[in-house]
PDB file of N, CA and C in Angstrom:
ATOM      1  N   UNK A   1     123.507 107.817 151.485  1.00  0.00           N
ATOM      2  CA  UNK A   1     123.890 106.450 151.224  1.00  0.00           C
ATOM      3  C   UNK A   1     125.316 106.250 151.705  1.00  0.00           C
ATOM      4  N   UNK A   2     125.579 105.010 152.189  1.00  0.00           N
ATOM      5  CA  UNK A   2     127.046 104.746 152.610  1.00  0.00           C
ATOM      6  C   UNK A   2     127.557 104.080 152.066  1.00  0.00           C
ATOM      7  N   UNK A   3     129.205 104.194 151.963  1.00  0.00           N
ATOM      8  CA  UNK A   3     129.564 103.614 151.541  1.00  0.00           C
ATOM      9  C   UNK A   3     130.194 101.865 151.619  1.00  0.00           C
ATOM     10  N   UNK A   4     129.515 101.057 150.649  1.00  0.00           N
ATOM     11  CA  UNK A   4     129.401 100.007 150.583  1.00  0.00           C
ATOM     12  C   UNK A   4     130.902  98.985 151.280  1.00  0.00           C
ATOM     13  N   UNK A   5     131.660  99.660 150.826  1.00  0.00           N
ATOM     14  CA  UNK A   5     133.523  98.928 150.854  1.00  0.00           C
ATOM     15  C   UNK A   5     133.776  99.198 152.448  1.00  0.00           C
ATOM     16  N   UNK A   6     132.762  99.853 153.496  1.00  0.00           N
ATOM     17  CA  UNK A   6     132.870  99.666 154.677  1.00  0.00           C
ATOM     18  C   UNK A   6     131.827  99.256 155.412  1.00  0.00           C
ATOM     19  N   UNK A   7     132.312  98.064 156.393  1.00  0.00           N
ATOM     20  CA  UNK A   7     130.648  97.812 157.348  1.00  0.00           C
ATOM     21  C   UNK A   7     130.523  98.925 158.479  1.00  0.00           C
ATOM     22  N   UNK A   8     129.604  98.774 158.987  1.00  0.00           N
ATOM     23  CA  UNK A   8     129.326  99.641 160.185  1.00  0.00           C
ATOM     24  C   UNK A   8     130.420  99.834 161.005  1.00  0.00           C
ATOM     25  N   UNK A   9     130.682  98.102 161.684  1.00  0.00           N
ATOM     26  CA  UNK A   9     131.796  97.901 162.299  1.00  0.00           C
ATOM     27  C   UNK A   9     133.203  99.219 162.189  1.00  0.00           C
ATOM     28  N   UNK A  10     133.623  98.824 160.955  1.00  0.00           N
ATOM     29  CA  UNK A  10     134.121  99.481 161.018  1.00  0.00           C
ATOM     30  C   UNK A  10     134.499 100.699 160.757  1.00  0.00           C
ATOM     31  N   UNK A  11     133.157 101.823 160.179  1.00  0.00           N
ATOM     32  CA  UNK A  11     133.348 103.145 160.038  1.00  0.00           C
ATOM     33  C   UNK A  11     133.059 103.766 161.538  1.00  0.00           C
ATOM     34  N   UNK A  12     132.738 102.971 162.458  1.00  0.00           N
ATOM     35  CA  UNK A  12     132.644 102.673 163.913  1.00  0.00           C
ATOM     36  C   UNK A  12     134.201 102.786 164.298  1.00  0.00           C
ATOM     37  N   UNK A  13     134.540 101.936 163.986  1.00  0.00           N
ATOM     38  CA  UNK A  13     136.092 102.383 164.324  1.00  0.00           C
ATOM     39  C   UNK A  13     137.129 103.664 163.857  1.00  0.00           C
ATOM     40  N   UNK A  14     136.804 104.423 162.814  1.00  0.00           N
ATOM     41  CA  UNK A  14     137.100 105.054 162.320  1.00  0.00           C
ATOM     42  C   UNK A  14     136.725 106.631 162.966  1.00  0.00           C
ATOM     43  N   UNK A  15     135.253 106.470 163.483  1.00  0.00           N
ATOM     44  CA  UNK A  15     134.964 107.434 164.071  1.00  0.00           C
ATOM     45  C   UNK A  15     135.559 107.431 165.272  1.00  0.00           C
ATOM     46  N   UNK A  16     135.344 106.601 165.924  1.00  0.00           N
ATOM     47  CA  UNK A  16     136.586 106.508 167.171  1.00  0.00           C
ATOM     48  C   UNK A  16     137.724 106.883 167.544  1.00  0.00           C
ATOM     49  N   UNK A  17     138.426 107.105 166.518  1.00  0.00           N
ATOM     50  CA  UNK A  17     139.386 107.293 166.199  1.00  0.00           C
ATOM     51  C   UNK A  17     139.935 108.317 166.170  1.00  0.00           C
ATOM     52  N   UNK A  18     138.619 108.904 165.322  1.00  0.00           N
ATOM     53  CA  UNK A  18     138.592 110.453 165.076  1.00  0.00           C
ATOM     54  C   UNK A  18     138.321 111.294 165.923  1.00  0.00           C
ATOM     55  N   UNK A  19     137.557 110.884 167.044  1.00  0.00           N
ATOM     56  CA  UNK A  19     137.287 111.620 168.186  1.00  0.00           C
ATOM     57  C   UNK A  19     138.501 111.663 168.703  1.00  0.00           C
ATOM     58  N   UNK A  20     139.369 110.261 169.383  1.00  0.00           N
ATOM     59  CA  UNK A  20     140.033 110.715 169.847  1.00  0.00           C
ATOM     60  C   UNK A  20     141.159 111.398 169.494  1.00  0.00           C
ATOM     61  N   UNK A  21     141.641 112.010 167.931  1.00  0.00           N
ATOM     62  CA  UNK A  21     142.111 112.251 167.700  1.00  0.00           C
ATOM     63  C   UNK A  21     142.166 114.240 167.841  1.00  0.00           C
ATOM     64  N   UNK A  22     140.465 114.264 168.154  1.00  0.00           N
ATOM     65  CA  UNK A  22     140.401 115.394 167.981  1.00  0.00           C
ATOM     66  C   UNK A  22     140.423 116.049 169.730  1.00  0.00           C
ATOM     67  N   UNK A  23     140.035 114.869 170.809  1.00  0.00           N
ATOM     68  CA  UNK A  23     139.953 115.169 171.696  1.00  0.00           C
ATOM     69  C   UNK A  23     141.271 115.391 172.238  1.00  0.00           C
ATOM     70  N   UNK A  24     142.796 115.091 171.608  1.00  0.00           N
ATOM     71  CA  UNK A  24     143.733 115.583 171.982  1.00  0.00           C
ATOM     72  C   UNK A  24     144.224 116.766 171.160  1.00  0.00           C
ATOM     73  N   UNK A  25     144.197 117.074 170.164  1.00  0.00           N
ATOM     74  CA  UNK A  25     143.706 118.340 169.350  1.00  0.00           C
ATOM     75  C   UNK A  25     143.399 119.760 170.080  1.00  0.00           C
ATOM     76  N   UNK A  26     142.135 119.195 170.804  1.00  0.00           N
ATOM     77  CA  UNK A  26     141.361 120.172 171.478  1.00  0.00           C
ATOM     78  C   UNK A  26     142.119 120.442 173.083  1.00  0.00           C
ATOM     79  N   UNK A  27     142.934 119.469 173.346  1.00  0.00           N
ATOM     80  CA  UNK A  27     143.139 119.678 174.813  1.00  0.00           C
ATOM     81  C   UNK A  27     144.679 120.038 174.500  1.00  0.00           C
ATOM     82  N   UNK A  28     145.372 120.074 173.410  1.00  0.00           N
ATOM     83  CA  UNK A  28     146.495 120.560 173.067  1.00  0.00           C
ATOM     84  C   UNK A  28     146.394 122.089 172.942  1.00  0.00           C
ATOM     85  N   UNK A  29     145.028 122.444 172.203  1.00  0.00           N
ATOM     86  CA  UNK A  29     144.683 123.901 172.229  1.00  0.00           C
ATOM     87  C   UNK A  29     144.359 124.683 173.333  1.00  0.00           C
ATOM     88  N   UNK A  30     143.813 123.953 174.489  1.00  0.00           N
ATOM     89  CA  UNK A  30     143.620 124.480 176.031  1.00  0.00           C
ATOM     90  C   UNK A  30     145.467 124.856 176.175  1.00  0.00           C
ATOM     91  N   UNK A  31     145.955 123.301 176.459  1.00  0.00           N
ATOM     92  CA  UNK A  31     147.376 123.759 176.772  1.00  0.00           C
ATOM     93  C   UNK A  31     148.028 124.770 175.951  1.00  0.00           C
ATOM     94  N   UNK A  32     147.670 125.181 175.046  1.00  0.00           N
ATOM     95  CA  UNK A  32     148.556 126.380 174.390  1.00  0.00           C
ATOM     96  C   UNK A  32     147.671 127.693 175.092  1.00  0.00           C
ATOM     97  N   UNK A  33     146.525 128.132 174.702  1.00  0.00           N
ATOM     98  CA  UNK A  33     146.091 128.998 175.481  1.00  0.00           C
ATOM     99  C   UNK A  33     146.504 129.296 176.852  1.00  0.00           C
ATOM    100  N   UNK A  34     146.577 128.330 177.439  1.00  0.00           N
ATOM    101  CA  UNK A  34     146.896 128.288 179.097  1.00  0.00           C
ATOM    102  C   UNK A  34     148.030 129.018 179.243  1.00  0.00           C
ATOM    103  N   UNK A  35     149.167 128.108 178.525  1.00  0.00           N
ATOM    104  CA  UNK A  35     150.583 128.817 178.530  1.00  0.00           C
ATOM    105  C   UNK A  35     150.842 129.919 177.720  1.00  0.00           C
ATOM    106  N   UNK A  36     150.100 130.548 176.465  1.00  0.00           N
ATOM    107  CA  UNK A  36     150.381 131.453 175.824  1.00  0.00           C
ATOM    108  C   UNK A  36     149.500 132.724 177.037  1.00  0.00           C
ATOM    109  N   UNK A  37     148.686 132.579 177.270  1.00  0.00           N
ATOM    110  CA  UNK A  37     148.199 133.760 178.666  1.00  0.00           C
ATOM    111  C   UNK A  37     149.069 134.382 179.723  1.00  0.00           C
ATOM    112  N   UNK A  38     149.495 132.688 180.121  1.00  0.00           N
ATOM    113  CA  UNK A  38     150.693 132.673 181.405  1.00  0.00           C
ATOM    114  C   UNK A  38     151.866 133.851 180.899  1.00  0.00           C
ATOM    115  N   UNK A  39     152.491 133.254 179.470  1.00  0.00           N
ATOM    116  CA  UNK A  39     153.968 133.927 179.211  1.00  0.00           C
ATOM    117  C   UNK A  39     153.290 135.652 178.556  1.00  0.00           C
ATOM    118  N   UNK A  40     152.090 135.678 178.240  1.00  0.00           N
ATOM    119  CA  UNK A  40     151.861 137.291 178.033  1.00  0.00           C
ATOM    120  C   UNK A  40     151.438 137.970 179.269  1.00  0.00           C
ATOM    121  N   UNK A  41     151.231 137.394 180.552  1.00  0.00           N
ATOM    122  CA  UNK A  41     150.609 138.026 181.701  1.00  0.00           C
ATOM    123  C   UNK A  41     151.896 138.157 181.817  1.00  0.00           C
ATOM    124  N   UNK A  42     153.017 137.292 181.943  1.00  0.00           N
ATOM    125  CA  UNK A  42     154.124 137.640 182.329  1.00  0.00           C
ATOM    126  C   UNK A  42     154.660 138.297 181.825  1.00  0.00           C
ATOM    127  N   UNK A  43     154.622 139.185 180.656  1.00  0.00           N
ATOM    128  CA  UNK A  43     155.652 140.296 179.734  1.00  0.00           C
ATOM    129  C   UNK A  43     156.232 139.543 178.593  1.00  0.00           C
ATOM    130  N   UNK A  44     156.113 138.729 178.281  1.00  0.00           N
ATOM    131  CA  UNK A  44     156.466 137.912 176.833  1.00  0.00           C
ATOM    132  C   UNK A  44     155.062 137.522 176.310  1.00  0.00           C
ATOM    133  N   UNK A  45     155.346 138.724 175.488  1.00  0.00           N
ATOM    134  CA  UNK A  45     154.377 138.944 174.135  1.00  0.00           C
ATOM    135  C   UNK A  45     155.302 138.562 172.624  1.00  0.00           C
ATOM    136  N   UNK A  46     156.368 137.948 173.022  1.00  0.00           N
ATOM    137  CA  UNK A  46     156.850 137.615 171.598  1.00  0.00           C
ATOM    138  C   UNK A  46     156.210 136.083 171.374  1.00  0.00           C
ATOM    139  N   UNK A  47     155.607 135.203 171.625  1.00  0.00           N
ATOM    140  CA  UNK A  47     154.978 133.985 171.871  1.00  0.00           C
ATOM    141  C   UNK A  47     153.373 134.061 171.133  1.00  0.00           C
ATOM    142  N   UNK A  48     152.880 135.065 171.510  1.00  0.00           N
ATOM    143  CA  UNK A  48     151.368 135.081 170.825  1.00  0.00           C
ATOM    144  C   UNK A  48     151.065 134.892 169.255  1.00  0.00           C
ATOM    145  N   UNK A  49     151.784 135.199 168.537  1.00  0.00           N
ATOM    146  CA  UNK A  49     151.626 135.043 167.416  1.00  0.00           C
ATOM    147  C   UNK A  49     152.152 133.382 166.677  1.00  0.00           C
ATOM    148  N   UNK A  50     152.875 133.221 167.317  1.00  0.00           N
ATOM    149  CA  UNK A  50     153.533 131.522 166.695  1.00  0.00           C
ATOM    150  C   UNK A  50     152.277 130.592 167.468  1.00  0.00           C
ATOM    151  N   UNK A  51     151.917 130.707 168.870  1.00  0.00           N
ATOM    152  CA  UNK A  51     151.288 130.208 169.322  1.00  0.00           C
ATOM    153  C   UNK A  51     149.436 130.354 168.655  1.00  0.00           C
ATOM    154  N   UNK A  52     149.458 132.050 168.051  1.00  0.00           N
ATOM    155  CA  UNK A  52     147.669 131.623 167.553  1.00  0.00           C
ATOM    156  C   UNK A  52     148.344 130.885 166.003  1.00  0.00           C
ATOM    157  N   UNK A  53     149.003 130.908 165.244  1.00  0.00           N
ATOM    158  CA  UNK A  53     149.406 130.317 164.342  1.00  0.00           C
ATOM    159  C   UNK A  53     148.919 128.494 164.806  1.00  0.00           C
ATOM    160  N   UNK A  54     149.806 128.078 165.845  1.00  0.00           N
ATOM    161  CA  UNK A  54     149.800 126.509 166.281  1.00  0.00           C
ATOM    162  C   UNK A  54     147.960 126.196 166.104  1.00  0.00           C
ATOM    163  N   UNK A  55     147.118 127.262 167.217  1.00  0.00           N
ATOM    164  CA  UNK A  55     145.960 127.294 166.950  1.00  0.00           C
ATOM    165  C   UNK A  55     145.009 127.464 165.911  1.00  0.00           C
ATOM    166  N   UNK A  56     145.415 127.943 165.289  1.00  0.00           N
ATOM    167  CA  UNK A  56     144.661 128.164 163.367  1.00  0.00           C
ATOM    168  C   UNK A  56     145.318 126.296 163.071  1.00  0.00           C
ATOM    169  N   UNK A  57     146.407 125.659 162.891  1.00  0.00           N
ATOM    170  CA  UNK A  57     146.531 124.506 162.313  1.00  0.00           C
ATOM    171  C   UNK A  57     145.839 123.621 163.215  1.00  0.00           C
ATOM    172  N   UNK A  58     145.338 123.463 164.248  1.00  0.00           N
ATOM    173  CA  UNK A  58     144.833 122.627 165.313  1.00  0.00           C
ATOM    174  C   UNK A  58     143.175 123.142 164.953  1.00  0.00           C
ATOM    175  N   UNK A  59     142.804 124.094 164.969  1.00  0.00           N
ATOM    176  CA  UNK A  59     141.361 124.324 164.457  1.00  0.00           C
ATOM    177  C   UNK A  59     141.471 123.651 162.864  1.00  0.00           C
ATOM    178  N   UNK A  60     142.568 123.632 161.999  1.00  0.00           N
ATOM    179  CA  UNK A  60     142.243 123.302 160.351  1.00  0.00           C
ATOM    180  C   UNK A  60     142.525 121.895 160.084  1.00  0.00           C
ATOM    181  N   UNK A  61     142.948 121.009 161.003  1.00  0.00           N
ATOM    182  CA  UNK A  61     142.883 119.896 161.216  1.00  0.00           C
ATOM    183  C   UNK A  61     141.946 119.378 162.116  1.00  0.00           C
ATOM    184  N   UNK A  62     141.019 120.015 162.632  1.00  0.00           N
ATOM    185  CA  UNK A  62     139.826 119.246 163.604  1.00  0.00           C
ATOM    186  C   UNK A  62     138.597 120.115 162.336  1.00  0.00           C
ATOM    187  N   UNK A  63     138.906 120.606 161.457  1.00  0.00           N
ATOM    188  CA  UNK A  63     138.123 120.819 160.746  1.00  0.00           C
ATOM    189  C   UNK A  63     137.608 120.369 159.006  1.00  0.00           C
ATOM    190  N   UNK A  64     139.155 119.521 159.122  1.00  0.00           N
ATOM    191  CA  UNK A  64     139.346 118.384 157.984  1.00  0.00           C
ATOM    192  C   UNK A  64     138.824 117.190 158.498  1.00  0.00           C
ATOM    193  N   UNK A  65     139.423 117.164 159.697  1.00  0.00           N
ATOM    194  CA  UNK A  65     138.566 115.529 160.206  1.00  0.00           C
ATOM    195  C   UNK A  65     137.075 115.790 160.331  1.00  0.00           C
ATOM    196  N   UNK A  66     136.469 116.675 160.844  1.00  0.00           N
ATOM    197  CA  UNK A  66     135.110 116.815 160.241  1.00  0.00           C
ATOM    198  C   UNK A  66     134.449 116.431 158.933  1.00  0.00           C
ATOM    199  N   UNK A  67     135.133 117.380 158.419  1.00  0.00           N
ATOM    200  CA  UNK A  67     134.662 116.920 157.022  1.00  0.00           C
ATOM    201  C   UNK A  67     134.969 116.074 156.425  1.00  0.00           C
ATOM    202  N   UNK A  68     135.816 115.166 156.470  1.00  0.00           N
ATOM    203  CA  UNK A  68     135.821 113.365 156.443  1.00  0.00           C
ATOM    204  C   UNK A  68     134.886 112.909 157.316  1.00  0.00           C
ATOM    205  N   UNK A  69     134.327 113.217 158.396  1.00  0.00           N
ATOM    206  CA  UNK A  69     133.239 112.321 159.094  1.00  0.00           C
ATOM    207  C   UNK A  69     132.107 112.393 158.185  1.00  0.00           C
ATOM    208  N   UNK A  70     132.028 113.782 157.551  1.00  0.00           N
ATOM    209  CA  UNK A  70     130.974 114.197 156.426  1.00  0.00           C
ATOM    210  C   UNK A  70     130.887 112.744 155.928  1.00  0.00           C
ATOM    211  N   UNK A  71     132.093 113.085 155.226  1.00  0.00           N
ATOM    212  CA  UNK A  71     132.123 112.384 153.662  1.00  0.00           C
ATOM    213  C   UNK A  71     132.279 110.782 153.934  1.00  0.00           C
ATOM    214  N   UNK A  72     132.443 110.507 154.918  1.00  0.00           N
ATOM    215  CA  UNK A  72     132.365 109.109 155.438  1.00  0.00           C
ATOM    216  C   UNK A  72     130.526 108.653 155.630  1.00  0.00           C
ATOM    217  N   UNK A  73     130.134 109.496 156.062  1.00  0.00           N
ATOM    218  CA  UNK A  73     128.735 109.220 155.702  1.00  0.00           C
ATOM    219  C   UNK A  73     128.035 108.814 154.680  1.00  0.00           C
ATOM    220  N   UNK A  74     128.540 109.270 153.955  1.00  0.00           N
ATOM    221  CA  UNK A  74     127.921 109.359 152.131  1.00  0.00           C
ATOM    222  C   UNK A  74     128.110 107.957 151.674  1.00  0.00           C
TER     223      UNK A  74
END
């Protein structure tokens, strides 16, 4: 069942939203991979760890907005 206090319209917008929120999320996480590879191929291995850190909060925020798309359903 959905919730009533929103029309389609706009949990429509909301999802929208959310995509694109996640689709820069996700392409922020390419760009860190990219460059965290680059600076360890190159001999700076002091970077990998702050950088999978950035990646754990970029996966735990595309994984909260999930689960608001959940709960936006309901």
């Amino acid at each position: 069942m959905s919730n009533p206090d929103r029309t389609r319209g706009q949990r429509l917008t909301i999802v929208h939203g959310i995509l694109c929120i996640v689709l820069v999320l996700v392409l922020m996480q390419l760009w860190l991979l990219t460059a965290t590879m680059n600076m360890w191929l190159g001999g700076n291995s002091r970077i990998v760890w702050p950088a999978a850190m950035a990646s754990t909060v970029c996966l735990a925020l595309n994984a909260g907005l999930l689960r608001y798309l959940f709960l936006l359903d309901r």
